[in-house]
Structure formats: structure tokens, C-alpha cells
Protein backbone atom coordinates (compact mmCIF):
# COMPACT_ATOMS: atom_id res chain seq x y z
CA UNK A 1 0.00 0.00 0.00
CA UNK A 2 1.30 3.53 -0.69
CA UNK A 3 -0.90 6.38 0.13
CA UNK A 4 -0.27 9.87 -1.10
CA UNK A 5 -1.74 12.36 0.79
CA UNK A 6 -3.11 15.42 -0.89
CA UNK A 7 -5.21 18.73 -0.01
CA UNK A 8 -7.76 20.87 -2.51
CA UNK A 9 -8.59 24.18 -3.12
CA UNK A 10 -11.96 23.70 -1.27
CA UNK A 11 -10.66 23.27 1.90
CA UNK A 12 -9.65 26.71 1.94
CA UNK A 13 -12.84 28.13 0.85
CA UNK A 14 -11.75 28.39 -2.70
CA UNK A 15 -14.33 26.94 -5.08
CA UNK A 16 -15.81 27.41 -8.36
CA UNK A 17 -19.02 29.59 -6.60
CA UNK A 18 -16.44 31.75 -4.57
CA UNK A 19 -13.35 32.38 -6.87
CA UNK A 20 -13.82 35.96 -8.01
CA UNK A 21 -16.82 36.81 -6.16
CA UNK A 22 -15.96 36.34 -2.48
CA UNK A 23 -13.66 38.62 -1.30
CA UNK A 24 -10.36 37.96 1.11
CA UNK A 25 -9.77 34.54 -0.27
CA UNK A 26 -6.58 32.95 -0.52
CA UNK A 27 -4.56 33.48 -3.64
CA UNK A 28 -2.41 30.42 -5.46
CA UNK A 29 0.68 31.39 -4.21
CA UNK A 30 -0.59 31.20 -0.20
CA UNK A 31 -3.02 28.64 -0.73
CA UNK A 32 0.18 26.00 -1.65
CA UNK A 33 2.46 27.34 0.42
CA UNK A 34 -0.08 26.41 3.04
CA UNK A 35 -0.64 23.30 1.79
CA UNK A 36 3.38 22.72 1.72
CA UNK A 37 3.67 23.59 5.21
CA UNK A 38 0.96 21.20 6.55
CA UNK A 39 2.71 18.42 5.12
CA UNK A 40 0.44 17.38 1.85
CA UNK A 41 2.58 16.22 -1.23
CA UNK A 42 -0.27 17.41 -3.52
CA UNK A 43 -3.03 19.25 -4.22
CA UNK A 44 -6.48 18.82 -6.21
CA UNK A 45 -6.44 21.41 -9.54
CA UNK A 46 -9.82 23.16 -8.32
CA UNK A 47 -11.18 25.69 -10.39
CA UNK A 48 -10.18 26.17 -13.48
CA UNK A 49 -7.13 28.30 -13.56
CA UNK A 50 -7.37 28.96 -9.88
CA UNK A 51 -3.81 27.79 -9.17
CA UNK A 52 -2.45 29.16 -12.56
CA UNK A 53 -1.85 27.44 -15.98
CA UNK A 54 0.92 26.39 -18.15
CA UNK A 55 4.27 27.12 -17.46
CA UNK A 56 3.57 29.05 -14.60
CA UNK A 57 1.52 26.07 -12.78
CA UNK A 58 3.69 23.73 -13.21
CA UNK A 59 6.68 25.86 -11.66
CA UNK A 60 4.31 26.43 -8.53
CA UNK A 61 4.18 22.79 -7.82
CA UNK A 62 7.42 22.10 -8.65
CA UNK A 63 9.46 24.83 -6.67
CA UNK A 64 6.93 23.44 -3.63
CA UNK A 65 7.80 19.73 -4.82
CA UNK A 66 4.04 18.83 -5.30
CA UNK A 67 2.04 16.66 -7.09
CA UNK A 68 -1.39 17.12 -8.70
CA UNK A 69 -3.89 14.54 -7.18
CA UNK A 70 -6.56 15.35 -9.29
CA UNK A 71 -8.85 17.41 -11.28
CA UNK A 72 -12.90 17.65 -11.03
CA UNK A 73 -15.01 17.87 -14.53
CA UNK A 74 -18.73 18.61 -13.80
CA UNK A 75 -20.82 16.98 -16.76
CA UNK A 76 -24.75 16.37 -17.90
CA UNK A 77 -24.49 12.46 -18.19
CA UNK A 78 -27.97 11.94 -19.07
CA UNK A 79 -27.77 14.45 -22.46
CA UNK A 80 -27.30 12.76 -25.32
CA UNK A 81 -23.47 12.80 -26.97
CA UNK A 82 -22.33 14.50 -23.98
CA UNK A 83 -18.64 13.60 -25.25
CA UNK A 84 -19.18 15.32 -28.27
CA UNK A 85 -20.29 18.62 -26.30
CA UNK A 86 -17.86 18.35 -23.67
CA UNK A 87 -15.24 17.33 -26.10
CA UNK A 88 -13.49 20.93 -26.02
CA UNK A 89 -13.55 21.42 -22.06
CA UNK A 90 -12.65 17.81 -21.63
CA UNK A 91 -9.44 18.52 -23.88
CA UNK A 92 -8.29 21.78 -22.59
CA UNK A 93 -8.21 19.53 -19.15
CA UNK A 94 -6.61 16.83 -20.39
CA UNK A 95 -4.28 18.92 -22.41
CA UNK A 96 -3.31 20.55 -19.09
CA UNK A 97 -2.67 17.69 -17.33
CA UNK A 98 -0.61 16.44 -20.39
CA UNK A 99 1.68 19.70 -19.62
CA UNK A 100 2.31 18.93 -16.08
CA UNK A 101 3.24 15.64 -16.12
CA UNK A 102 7.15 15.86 -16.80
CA UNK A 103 6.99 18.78 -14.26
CA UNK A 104 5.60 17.59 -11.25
CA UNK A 105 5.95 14.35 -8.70
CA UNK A 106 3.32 11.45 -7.23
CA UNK A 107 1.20 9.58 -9.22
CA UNK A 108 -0.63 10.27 -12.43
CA UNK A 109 -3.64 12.65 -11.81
CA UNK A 110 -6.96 11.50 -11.92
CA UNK A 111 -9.57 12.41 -14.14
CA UNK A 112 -12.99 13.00 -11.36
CA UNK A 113 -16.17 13.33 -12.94
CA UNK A 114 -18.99 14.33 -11.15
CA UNK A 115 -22.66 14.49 -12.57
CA UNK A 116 -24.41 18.27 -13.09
CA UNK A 117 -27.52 16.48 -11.82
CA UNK A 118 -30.56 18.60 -12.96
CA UNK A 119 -32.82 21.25 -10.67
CA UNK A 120 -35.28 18.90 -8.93
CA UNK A 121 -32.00 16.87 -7.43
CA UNK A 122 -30.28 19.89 -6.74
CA UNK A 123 -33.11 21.69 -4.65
CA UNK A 124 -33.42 18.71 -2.84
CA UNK A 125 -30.26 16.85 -1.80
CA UNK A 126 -29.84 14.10 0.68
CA UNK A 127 -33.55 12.70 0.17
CA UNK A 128 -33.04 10.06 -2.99
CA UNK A 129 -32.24 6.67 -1.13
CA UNK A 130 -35.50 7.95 1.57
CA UNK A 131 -37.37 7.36 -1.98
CA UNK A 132 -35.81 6.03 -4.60
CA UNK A 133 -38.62 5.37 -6.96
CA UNK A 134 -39.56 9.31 -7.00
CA UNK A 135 -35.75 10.27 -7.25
CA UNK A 136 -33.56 7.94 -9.04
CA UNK A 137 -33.27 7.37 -12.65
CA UNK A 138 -35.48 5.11 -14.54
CA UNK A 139 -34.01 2.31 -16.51
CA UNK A 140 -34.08 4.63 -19.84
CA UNK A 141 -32.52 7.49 -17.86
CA UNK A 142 -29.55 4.85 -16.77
CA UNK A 143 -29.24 4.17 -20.25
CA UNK A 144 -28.46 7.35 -21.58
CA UNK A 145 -26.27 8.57 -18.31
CA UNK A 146 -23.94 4.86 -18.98
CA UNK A 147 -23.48 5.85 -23.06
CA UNK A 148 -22.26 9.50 -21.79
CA UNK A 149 -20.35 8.37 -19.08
CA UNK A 150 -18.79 5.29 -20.74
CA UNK A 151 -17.71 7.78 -23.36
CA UNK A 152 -16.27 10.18 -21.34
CA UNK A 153 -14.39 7.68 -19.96
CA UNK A 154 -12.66 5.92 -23.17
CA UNK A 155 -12.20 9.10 -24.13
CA UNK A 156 -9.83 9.99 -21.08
CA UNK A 157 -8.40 6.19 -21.29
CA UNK A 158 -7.11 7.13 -24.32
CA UNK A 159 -5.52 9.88 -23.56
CA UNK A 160 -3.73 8.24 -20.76
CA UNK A 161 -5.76 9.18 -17.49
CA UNK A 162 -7.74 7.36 -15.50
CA UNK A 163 -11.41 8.51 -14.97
CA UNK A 164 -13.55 8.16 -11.76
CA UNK A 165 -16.96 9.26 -10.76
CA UNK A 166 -17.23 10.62 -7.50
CA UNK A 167 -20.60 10.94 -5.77
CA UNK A 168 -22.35 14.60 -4.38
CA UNK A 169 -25.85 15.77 -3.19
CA UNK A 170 -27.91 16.98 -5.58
CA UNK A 171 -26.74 15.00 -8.11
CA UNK A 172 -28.09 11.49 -9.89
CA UNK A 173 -25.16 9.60 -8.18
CA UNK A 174 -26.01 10.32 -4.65
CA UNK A 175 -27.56 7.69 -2.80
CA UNK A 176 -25.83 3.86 -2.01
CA UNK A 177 -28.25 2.17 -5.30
CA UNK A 178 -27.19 5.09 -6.92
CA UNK A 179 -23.42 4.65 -6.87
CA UNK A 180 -24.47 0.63 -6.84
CA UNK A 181 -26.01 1.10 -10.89
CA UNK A 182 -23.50 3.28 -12.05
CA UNK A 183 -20.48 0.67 -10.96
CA UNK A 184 -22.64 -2.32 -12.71
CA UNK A 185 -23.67 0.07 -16.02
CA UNK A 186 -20.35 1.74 -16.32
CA UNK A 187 -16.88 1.10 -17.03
CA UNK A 188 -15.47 3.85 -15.01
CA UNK A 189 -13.48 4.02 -11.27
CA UNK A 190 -15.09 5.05 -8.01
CA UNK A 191 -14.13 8.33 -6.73
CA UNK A 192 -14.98 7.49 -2.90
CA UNK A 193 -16.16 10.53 -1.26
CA UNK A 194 -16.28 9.67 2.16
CA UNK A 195 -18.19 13.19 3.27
CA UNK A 196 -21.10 12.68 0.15
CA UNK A 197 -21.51 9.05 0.67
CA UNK A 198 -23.00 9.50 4.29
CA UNK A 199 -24.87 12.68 3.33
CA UNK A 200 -26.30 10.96 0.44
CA UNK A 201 -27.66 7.95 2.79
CA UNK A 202 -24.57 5.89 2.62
CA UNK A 203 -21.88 4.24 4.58
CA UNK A 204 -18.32 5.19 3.14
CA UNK A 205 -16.61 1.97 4.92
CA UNK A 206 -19.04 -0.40 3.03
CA UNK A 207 -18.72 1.27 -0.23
CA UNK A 208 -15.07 0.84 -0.50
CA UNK A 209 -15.32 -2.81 1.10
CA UNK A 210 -17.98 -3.40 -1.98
CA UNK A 211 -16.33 -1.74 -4.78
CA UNK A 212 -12.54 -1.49 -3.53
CA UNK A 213 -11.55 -2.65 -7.21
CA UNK A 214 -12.83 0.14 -8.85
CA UNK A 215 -11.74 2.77 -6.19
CA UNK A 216 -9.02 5.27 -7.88
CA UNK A 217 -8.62 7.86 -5.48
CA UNK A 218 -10.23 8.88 -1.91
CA UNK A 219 -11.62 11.94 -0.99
CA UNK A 220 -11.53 11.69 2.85
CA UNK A 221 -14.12 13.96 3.86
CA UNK A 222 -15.84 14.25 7.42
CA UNK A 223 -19.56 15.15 7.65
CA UNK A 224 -21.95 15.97 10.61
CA UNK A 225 -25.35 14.22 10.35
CA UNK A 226 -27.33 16.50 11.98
CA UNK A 227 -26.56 19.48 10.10
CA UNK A 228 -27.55 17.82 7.11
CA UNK A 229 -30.81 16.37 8.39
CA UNK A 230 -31.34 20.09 8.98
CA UNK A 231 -30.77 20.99 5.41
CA UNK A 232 -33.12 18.20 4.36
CA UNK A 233 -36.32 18.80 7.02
CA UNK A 234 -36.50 22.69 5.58
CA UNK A 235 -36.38 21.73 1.98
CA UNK A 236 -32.97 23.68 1.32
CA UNK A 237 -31.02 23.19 -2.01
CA UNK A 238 -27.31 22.19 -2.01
CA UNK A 239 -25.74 25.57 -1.25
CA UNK A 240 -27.29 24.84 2.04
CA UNK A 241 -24.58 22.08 2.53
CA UNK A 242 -21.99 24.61 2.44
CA UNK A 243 -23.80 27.71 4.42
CA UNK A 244 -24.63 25.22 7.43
CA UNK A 245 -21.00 23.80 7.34
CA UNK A 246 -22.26 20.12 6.73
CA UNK A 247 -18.34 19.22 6.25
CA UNK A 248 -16.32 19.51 9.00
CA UNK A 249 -12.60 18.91 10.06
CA UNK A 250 -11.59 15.32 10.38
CA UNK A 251 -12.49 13.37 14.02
CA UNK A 252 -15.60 16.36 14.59
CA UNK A 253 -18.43 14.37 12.39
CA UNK A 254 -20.30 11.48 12.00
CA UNK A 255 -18.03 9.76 9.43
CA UNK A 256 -15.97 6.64 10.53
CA UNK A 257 -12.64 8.13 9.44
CA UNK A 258 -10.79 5.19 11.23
CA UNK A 259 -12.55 2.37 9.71
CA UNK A 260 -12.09 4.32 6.60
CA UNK A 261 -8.28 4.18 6.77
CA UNK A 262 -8.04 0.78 8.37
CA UNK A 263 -10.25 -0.75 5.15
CA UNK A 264 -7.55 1.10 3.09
CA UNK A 265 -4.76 -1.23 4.60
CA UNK A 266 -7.40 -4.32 4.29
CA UNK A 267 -7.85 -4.08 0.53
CA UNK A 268 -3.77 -2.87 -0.10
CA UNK A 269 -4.98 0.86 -1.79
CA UNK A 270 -2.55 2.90 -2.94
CA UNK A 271 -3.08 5.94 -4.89
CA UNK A 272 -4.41 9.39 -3.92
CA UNK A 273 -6.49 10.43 -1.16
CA UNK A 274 -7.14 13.62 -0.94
CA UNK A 275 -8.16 15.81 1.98
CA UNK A 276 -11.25 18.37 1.64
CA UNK A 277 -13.47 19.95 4.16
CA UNK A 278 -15.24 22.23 1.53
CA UNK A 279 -14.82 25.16 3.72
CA UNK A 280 -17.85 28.12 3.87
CA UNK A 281 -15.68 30.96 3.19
CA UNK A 282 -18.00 33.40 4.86
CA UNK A 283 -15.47 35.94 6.39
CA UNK A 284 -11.69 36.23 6.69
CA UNK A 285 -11.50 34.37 10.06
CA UNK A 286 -13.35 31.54 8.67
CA UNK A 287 -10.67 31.61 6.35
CA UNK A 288 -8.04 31.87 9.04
CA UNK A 289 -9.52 29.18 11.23
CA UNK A 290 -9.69 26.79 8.12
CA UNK A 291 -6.03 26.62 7.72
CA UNK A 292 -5.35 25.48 10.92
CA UNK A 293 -7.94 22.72 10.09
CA UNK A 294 -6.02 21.47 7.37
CA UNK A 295 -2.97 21.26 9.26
CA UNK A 296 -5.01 19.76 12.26
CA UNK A 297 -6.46 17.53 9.49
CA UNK A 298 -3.06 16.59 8.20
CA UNK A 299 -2.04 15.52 12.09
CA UNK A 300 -4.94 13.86 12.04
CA UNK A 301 -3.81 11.32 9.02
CA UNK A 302 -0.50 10.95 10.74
CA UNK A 303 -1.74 10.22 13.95
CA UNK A 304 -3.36 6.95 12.24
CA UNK A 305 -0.16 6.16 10.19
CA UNK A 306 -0.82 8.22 7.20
């Protein structure tokens, strides 16, 4: 087994709804030497650009000696030829990637694709395995989301990465059945969000135990229950995940974070896992407070032999 240990842009508040329009956030330069100084030998892409591109990325990460763990593609599976829509986004990624590679250290980045879901499952997250029948996909809907995945997919295999499709709220891979048909319809790795499995119903310790040959990468991710049973008794959409602070630092939620990490050791994974707490960049102490939480985070993965 040989872990690598990375962090992401979202654990310190900077995300594709906050870059640009929230003031006081982190730039690149602070936001890796942060992650640097914590201890993490790599970092997640985040949004696009965020970190830098080119040239210029790829001297970031170097100069800090860090690898890139990953980078997240938001896609429609269900519209028909996806691929062929996507197919310019999908190669500016991949093309960056392909730029990095001689430039940085770890192992090869992984392609994580995560479904865009549609309005009904995004104003109501966290409810799909209560009710499948009303939520989930029928069998024409799986249909169409395995052709856009599956070509997605081959299309990244032959560029040389790896895809996997990570689970969220809000989204059509969400619940435990959900990620269940998606792993027997697709040919595609599990991104194993610990955090979104048990918000979405789900028990992050099974999953991997089920599907451990298809897991790529980990996003180790801790979650508190409660807030999100608040989000789903008042009918709030998924922003709500991030505004009541649904993710928290590592040890403070509901999310077996040991048994995690001990089922990593029982099925020999090596690869990638990432660290993200999705912070709620609300105010500049938030912002503060959550770098200390990635280092306490980091301590946190070393105190359990990570």
C-alpha cells in the first residue's frame, strides 16, 4: 500500500461559486504554500485556472515539490453525446494535465467526474435513497447517463488518465443504489467521497469494502449528520450544505474516518487520497480558522499512520 496524501482548493474556501466573487480569499501562491507547510505532497487542480496554468503552474508545484492529485469535470451524463459537447472542455483539461506531467511528482492525476444532476435533485439533496422510486433514474434514464459516461471515460483512457466518478448531493449519483447502478452500467473508477456518501444515505466503509476494485482515489471527507438532516427537514437546495457547514474537520463528524483508513490497509490501496473539508468561506476568520484545520487535518492522518 502507498498512500499519497493530498489537499484541494476547497478546503480553503476556494471553489468554483467563490473564486472571483468572495472577497479575502486565498490566492495560489498562499493557498500551496499552506498546503506545503501542513505536510500534503499534492493538491487537487480546483477551479479552473485557480492555481495558474501552463508554465507558470507547473513551476508552482514544482518549486513546492508537489504533485497534482486530481482534477474535477462537472458533466450532464444523461444528455445525449455528452462527449461530443464536452469534447473541447474535456481537452483543454486533459491537455493541461498532459503539460504537467514531466513537471511535477506522485502519481498520475486523476480524471474525477462528477454528474451536473438537474434542478429537482439539486433543490433537494440528501432525500433520494428515503425514496428512490420518486428520485432515481429510470431504466431509460440509466441508459443514456452509462453511453455519456462510458464515453467520457474511453475518451480519457485514451488519452492516458484514468477517470472516476465521485458521488455529491444533488446530483443522480447520490444515494448507495445510486453509486451501486452506475459501478454495474459503467466502465469507469469510483471516486470514494467519504463526506457525500453519508450525506447521500450511505456508509463510506461499506462502499469501499464493496467496490474497492474500482476505487481510484479517496476523498476523505468528514460530515456531521445533523446538520444535514437540517438541510433536508427545511427543503434547502445544495448551497445549504456549504452555508450550514455540513463538512467539517476530520475526528468532529459522523463519518468513521478510522474504519475508513483501516479498510484502506485491508484491501492494499494505494493511490491518492485527498483531503477536503469544503470550507464556507463566509469571512476572513473563517478563512483563518480553516487553515489550521487542514494542518489539524493533516495531524490527524499521521496520527493513524498516514
Amino acid at each position: 500500500m502507498t498512500i499519497t496524501v493530498a489537499s484541494s482548493p476547497a478546503s480553503f474556501g476556494a471553489t468554483r461559486a467563490t473564486v472571483g466573487v468572495v472577497p479575502g480569499l486565498l490566492d495560489a501562491e498562499r493557498v500551496l504554500d499552506e498546503v506545503r507547510r501542513a505536510g500534503y505532497a499534492g493538491i487537487e487542480l480546483g477551479p479552473s485556472g485557480y492555481l495558474g496554468r501552463g508554465r507558470e503552474l507547473g513551476e508552482r508545484l514544482g518549486t513546492r515539490e508537489l504533485g497534482v492529485s486530481s482534477v474535477v469535470l462537472e458533466l450532464p451524463f444523461v444528455i445525449p453525446d455528452v462527449v461530443t459537447t464536452a469534447r473541447p472542455e474535456l481537452d483543454a483539461v486533459l491537455d493541461g494535465l498532459d503539460a504537467l506531467r514531466d513537471q511535477v511528482p506522485g502519481p498520475v492525476p486523476r480524471v474525477v467526474l462528477v454528474d451536473a444532476g438537474d434542478d429537482r435533485r439539486r433543490a433537494s439533496p440528501g432525500v433520494s435513497h428515503l425514496a428512490p422510486d420518486n428520485w432515481s433514474l429510470d431504466d431509460a434514464g440509466w441508459d443514456r447517463f452509462a453511453r455519456g459516461l462510458n464515453a467520457v471515460t474511453l475518451h480519457c483512457r485514451r488519452r492516458g488518465y484514468v477517470a472516476a466518478v465521485r458521488p455529491r448531493a444533488g446530483t443522480f449519483v447520490e444515494a448507495p443504489a445510486e453509486i451501486d447502478a452506475v459501478m454495474r452500467v459503467c466502465d469507469v473508477g469510483l471516486c470514494l467521497d467519504t463526506g457525500q456518501v453519508l450525506i447521500g444515505g450511505g456508509d463510506p466503509v461499506i462502499v469501499l469494502r464493496e467496490w474497492s476494485d474500482r476505487v481510484e482515489l479517496v476523498y476523505l471527507k468528514d460530515a456531521i449528520r445533523s446538520r444535514m438532516q437540517d438541510v433536508i427537514d427545511e427543503g434547502e437546495p445544495t448551497s445549504a450544505i456549504w452555508s450550514r457547514e455540513v463538512f467539517c474537520a476530520l475526528g468532529d463528524g459522523d463519518v468513521d474516518c478510522v474504519g475508513v483508513l483501516q479498510q484502506l490497509e485491508v484491501v492494499d490501496f494505494s493511490g491518492w487520497l485527498v483531503v477536503e473539508q469544503d470550507l464556507f468561506a463566509s469571512t476572513t476568520d473563517r478563512i483563518a480558522r480553516g487553515i489550521s484545520d487542514q494542518r489539524r487535518n493533516r495531524q490527524f492522518l499521521k496520527g493513524h499512520g498516514f
